[in-house]
C-alpha atoms as a PDB file:
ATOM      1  CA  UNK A   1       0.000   0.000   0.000  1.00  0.00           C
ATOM      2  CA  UNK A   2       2.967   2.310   1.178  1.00  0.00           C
ATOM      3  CA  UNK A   3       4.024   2.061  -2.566  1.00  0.00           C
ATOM      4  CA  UNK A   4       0.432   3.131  -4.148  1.00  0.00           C
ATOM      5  CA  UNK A   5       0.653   6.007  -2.056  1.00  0.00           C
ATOM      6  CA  UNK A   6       4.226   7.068  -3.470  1.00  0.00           C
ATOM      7  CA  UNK A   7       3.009   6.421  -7.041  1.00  0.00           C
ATOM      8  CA  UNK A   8       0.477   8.370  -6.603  1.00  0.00           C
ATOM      9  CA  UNK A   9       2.107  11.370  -4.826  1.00  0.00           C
ATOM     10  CA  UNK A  10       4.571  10.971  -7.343  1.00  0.00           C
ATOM     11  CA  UNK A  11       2.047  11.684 -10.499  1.00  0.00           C
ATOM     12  CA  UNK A  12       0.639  14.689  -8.556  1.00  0.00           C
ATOM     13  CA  UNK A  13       4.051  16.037  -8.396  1.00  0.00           C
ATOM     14  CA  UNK A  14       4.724  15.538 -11.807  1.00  0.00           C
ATOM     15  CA  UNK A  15       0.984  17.453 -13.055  1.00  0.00           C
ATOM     16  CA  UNK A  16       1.927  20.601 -10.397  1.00  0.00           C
ATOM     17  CA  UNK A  17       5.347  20.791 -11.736  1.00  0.00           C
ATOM     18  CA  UNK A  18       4.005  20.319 -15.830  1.00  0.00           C
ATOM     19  CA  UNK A  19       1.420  23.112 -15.031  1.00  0.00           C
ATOM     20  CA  UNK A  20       4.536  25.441 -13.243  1.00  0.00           C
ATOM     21  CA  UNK A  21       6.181  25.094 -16.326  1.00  0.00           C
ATOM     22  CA  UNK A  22       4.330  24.903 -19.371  1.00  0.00           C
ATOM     23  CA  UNK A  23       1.502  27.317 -17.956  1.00  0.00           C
ATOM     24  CA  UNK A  24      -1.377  24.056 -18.302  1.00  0.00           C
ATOM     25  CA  UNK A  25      -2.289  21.063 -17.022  1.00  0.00           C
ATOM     26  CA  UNK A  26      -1.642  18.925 -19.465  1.00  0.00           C
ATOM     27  CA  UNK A  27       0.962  16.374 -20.035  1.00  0.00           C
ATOM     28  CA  UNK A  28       3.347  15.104 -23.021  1.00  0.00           C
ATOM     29  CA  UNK A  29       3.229  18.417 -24.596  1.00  0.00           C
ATOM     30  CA  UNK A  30      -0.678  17.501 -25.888  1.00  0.00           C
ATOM     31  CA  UNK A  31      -1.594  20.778 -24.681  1.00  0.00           C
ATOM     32  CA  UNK A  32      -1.096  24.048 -26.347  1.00  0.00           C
ATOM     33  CA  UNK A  33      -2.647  26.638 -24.162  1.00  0.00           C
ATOM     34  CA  UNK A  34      -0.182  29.089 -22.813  1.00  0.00           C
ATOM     35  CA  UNK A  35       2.352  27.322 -23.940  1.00  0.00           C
ATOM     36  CA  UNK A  36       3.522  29.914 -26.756  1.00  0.00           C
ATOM     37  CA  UNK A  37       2.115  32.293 -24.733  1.00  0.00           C
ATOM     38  CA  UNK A  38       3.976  35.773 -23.751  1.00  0.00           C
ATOM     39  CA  UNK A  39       3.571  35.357 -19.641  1.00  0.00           C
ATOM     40  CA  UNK A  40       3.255  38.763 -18.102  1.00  0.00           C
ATOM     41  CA  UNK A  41       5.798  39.882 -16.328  1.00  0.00           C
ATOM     42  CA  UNK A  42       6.529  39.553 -12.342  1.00  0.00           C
ATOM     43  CA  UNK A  43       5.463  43.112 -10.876  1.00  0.00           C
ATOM     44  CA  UNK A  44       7.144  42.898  -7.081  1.00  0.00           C
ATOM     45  CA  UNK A  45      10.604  42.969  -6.177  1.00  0.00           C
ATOM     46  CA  UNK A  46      10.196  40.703  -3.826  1.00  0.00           C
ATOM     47  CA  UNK A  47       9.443  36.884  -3.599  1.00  0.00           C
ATOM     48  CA  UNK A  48       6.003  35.745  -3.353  1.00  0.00           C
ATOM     49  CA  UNK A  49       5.936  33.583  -0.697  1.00  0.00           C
ATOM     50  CA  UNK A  50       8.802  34.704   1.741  1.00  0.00           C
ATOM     51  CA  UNK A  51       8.250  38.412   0.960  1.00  0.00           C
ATOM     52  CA  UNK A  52      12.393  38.728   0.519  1.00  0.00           C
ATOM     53  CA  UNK A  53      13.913  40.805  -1.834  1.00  0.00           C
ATOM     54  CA  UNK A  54      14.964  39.279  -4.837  1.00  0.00           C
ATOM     55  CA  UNK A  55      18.643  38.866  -5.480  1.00  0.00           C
ATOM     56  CA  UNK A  56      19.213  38.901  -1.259  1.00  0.00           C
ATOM     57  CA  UNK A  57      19.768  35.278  -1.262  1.00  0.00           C
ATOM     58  CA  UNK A  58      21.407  34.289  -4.042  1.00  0.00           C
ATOM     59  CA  UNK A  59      19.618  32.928  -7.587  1.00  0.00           C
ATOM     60  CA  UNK A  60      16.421  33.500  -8.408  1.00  0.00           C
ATOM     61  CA  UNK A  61      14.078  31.013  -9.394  1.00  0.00           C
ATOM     62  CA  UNK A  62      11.362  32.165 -12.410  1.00  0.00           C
ATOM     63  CA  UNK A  63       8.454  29.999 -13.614  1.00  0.00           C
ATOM     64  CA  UNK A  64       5.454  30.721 -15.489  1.00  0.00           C
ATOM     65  CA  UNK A  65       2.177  29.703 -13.651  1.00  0.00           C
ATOM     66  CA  UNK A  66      -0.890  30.381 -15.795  1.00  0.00           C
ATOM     67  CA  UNK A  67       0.258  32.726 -18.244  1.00  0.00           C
ATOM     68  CA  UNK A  68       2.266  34.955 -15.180  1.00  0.00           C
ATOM     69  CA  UNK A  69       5.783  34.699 -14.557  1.00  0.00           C
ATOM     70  CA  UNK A  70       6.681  34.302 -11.204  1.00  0.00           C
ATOM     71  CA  UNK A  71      10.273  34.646  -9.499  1.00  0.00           C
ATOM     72  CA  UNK A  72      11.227  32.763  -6.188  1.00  0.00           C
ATOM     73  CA  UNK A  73      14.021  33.471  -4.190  1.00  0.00           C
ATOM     74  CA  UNK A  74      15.003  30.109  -3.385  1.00  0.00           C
ATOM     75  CA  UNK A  75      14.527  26.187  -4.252  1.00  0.00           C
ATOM     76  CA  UNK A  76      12.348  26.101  -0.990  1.00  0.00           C
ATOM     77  CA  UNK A  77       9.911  28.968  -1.938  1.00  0.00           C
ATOM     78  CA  UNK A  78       8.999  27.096  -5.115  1.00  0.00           C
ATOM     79  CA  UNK A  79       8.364  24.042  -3.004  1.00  0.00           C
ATOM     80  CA  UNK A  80       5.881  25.985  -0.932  1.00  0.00           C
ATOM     81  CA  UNK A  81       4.132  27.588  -4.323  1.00  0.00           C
ATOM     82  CA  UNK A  82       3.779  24.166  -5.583  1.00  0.00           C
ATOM     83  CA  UNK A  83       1.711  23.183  -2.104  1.00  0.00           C
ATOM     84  CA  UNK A  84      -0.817  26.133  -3.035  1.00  0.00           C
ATOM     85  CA  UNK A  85      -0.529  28.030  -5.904  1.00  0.00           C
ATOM     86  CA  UNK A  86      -3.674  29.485  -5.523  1.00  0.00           C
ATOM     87  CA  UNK A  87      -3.033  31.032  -1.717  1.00  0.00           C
ATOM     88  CA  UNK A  88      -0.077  32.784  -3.961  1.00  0.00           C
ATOM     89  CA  UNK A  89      -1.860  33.782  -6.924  1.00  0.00           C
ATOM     90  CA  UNK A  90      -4.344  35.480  -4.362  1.00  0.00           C
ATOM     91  CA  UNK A  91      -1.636  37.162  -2.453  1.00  0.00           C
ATOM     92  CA  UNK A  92       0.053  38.501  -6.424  1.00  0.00           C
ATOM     93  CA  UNK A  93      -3.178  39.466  -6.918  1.00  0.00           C
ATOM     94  CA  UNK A  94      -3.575  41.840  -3.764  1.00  0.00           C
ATOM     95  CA  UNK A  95      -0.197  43.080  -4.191  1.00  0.00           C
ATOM     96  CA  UNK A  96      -1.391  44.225  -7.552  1.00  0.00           C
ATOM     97  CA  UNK A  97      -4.511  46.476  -6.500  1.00  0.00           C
ATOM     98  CA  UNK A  98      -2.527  48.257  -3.532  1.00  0.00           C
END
């Protein structure tokens, strides 16, 4: 059973990351939305989830999530994106409007 459960996991990781990268859900590079898509660009200076400012730790980490580029400021932050991209997409959003 312990191994289901790591399959499984596994092919959830691999969707979140396909969708971080190509901009869809889709797999095999079947899908063409966003894909050729200009993303818009990050607006803060600072990273999305720790609220750092970008550059202050090294290498920045950029993805495009649903047609919007977003830049990390370290391996961990995109771990915690990938956990809830929506919590983040909210938070972008609010940024935004101030």
């Amino acid at each position: 059973m312990n191994t289901i459960k790591k399959l499984l996991l596994l092919a959830a990781l691999t969707a979140i990351t396909t969708t971080l990268v190509t901009g869809c859900s889709c797999m095999g590079g079947k899908c063409k939305a966003n894909m050729n898509a200009q993303a818009k660009p990050y607006p803060l200076n600072v990273c999305l989830v720790s609220g750092e400012k970008l550059g202050d730790m090294g290498k920045n980490y950029t993805t495009n999530y649903m047609g919007q580029e977003i830049t990390f400021c370290c391996k961990d932050c995109v771990k915690d994106f990938t956990k809830d991209p929506d919590k983040y997409m909210q938070k972008l959003a609010m940024a935004q409007n101030k």
